[in-house]
Protein backbone atom coordinates (compact mmCIF):
# COMPACT_ATOMS: atom_id res chain seq x y z
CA UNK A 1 -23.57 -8.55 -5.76
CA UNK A 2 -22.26 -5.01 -4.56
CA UNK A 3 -21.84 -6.68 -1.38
CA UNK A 4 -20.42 -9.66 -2.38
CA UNK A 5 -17.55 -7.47 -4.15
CA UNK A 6 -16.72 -5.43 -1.20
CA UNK A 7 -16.14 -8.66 1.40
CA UNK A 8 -14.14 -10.45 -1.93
CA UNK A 9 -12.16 -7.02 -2.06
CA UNK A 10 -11.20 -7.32 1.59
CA UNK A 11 -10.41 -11.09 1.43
CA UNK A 12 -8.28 -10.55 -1.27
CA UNK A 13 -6.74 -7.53 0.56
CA UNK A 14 -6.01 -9.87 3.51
CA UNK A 15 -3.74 -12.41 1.47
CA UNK A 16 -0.33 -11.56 2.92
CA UNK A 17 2.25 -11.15 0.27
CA UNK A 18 4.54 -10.88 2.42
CA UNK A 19 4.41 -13.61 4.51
CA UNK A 20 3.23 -16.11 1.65
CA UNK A 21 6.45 -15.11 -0.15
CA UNK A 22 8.55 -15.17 2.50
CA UNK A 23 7.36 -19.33 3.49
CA UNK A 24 7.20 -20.13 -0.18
CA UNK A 25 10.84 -18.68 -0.01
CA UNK A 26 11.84 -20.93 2.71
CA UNK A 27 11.96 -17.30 4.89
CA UNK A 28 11.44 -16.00 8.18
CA UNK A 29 8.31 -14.69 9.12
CA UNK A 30 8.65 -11.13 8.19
CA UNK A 31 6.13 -10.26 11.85
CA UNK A 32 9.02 -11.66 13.98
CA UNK A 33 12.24 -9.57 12.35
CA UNK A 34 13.21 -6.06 11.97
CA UNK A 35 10.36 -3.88 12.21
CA UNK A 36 7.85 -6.38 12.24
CA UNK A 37 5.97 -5.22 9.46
CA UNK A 38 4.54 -7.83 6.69
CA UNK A 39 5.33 -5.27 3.80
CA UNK A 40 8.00 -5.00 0.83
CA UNK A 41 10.25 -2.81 3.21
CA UNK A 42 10.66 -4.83 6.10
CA UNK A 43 11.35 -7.98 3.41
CA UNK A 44 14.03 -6.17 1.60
CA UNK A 45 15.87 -5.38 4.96
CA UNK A 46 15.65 -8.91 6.35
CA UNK A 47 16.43 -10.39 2.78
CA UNK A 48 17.24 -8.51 0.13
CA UNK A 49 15.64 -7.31 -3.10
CA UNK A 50 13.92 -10.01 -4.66
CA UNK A 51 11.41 -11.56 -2.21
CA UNK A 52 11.13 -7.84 -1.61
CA UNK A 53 9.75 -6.83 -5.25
CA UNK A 54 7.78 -10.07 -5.67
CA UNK A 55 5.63 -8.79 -2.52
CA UNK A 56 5.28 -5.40 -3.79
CA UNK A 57 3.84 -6.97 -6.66
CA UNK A 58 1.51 -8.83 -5.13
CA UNK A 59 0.78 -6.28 -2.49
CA UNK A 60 0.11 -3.58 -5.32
CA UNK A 61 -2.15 -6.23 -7.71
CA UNK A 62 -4.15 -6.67 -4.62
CA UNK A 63 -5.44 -3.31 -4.44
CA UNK A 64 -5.31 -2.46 -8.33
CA UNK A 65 -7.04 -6.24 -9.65
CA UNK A 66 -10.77 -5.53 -7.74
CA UNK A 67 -10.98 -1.60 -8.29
CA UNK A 68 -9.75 -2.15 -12.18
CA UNK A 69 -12.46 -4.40 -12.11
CA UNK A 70 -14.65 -2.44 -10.76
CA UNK A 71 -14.06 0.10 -12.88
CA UNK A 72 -14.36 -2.07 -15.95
CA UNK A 73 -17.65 -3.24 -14.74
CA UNK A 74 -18.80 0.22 -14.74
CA UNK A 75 -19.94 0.31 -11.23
CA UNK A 76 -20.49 3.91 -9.73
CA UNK A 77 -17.75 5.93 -8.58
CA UNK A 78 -18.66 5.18 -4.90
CA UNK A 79 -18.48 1.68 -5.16
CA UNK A 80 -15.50 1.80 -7.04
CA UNK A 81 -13.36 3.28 -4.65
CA UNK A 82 -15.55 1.45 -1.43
CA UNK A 83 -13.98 -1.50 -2.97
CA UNK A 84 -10.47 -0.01 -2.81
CA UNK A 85 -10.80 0.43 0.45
CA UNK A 86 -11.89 -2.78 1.58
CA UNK A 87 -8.91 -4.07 -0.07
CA UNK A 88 -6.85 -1.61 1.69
CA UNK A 89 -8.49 -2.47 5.08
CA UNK A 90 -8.10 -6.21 4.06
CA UNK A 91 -4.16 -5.63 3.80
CA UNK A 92 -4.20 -3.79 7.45
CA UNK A 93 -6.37 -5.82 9.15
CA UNK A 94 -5.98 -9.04 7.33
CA UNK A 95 -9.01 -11.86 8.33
CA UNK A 96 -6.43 -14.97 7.28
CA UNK A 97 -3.07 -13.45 9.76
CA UNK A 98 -4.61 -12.65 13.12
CA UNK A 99 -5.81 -9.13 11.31
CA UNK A 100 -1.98 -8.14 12.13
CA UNK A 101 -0.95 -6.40 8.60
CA UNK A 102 0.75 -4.28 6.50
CA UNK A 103 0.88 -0.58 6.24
CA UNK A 104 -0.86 -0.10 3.22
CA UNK A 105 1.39 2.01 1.07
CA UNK A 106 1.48 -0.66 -1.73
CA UNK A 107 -2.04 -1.48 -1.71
CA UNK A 108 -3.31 2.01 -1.75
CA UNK A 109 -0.86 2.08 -4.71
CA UNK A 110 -2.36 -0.07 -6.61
CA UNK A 111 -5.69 1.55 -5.81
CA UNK A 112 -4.92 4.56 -7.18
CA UNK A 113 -3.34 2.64 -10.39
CA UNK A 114 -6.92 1.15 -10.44
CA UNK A 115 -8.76 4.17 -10.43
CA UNK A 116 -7.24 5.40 -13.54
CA UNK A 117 -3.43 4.96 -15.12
CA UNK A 118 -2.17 8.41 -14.62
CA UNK A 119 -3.27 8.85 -10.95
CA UNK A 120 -1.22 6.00 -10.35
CA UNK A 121 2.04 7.07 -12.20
CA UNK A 122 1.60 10.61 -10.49
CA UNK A 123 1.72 8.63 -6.99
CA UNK A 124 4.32 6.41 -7.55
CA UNK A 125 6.40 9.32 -9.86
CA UNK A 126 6.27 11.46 -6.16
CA UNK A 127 7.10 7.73 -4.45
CA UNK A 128 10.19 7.17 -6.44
CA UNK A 129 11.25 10.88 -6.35
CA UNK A 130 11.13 11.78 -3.08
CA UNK A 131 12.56 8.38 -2.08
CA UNK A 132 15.72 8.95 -4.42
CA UNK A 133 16.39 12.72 -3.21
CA UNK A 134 15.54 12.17 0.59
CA UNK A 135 16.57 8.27 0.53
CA UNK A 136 13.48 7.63 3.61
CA UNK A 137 11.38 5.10 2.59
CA UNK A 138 8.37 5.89 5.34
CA UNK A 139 9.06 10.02 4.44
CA UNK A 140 8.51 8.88 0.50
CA UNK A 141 5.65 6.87 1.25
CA UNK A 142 3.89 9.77 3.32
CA UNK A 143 4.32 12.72 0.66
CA UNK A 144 2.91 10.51 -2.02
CA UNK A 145 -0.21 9.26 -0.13
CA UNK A 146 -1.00 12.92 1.02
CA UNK A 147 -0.77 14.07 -2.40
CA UNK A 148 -2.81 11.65 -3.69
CA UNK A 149 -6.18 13.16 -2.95
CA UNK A 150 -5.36 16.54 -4.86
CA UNK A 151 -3.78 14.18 -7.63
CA UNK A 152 -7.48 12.46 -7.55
CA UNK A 153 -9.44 16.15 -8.07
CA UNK A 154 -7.50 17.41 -10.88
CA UNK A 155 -6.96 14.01 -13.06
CA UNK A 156 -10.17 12.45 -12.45
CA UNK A 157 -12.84 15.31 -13.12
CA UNK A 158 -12.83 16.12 -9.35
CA UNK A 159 -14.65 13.48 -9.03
CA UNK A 160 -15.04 13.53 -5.11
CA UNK A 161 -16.36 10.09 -3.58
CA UNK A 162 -12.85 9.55 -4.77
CA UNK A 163 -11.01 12.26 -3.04
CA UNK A 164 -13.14 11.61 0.13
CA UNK A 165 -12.31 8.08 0.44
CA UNK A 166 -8.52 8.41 -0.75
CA UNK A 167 -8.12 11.29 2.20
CA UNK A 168 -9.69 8.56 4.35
CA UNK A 169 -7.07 6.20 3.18
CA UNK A 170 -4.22 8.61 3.67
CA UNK A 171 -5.70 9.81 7.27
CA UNK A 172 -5.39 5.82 8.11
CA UNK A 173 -2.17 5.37 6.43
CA UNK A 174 -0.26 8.29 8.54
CA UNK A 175 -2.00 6.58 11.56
CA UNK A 176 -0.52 3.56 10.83
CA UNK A 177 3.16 5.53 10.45
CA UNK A 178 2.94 6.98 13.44
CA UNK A 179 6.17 5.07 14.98
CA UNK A 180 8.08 6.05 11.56
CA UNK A 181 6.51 10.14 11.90
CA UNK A 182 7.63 10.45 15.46
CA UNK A 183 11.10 8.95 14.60
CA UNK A 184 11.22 11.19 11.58
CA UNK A 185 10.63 14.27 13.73
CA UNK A 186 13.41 13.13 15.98
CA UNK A 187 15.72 12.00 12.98
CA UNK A 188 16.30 8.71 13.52
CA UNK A 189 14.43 7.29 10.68
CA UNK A 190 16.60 4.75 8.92
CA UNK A 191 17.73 5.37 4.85
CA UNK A 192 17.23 3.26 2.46
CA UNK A 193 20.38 1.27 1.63
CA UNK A 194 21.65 0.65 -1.53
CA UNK A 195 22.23 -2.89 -0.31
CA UNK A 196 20.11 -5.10 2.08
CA UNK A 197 20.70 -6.59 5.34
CA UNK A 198 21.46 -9.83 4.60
CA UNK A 199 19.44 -12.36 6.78
């Protein structure tokens, strides 16, 4: 059963939002424009703000449905956040696209939303704050995630299967910026606009 839940977790994780949104759309395929990344951003800059927030959605609900689950199964801890992580792995290396995916910032999003409420709204509080002040969408995205952890240990009774994984996550997550951190150290990383690129 345990097992089971972590290879639904992952399949789940590897449903595309963004490309199912973008066909359903009658889109592009969000691999071959801009930065060639199947996530909310990359939508939003090819075209524009709704397609955009209905794969956020769908990218977030991914990695919040099986952990809340989880949770509300009362599985242990471990498991709990094992299957956030599959789902997470699921959106990077999705089975159903070639295992060419997203960067995970949503997902792990709505990971942390699964592991409890306010975890969540302390993530996505530093998401949306940093991203209004500094206006960087990848800078945003990379304060939040490293916070997360220490988030985890004082809002979830240090419970640390929890913070181990979630570092894990983040550790994976910068990996996956790396193109964004090295063009953020020479300051060339793009703001976010307050309208989109139309396609």
């Amino acid at each position: 059963m345990q097992w089971l839940a972590l290879l639904a977790a992952y399949g789940l994780g590897s449903i595309s939002s963004a490309i199912i949104v973008c066909r359903l759309m009658g889109l592009g395929d969000p691999r071959q424009d801009g930065s060639g990344n199947p996530g909310a951003t990359n939508v939003k800059r090819l075209y524009g703000s709704k397609p955009a927030a209905v794969t956020l959605l769908g990218d977030i609900l991914k990695g919040f449905v099986p952990v809340m689950l989880a949770n509300y199964a009362g599985w242990s801890p471990l498991l709990v956040i094992l299957i956030g992580f599959a789902s997470f792995i699921g959106h990077l290396y999705p089975v159903f696209f070639g295992f060419r995916g997203g960067k995970g910032v949503a997902t792990m999003l709505g990971v942390m939303f699964g592991l409890s409420f306010p975890i969540g709204i302390a993530v996505a509080g530093t998401w949306l704050f940093v991203a209004k002040v500094l206006k960087i969408s990848s800078l945003s995205a990379l304060i939040a995630t490293a916070l997360a952890p220490m988030y985890i240990y004082f809002l979830s009774d240090a419970e640390m299967s929890w913070v181990g994984v979630t570092t894990l996550m983040t550790l994976i997550l910068f990996w996956r910026h790396r193109s964004n951190i090295q063009r953020l150290l020479k300051g060339e990383e793009d703001l976010i606009k307050k309208k989109p690129k139309a396609d």
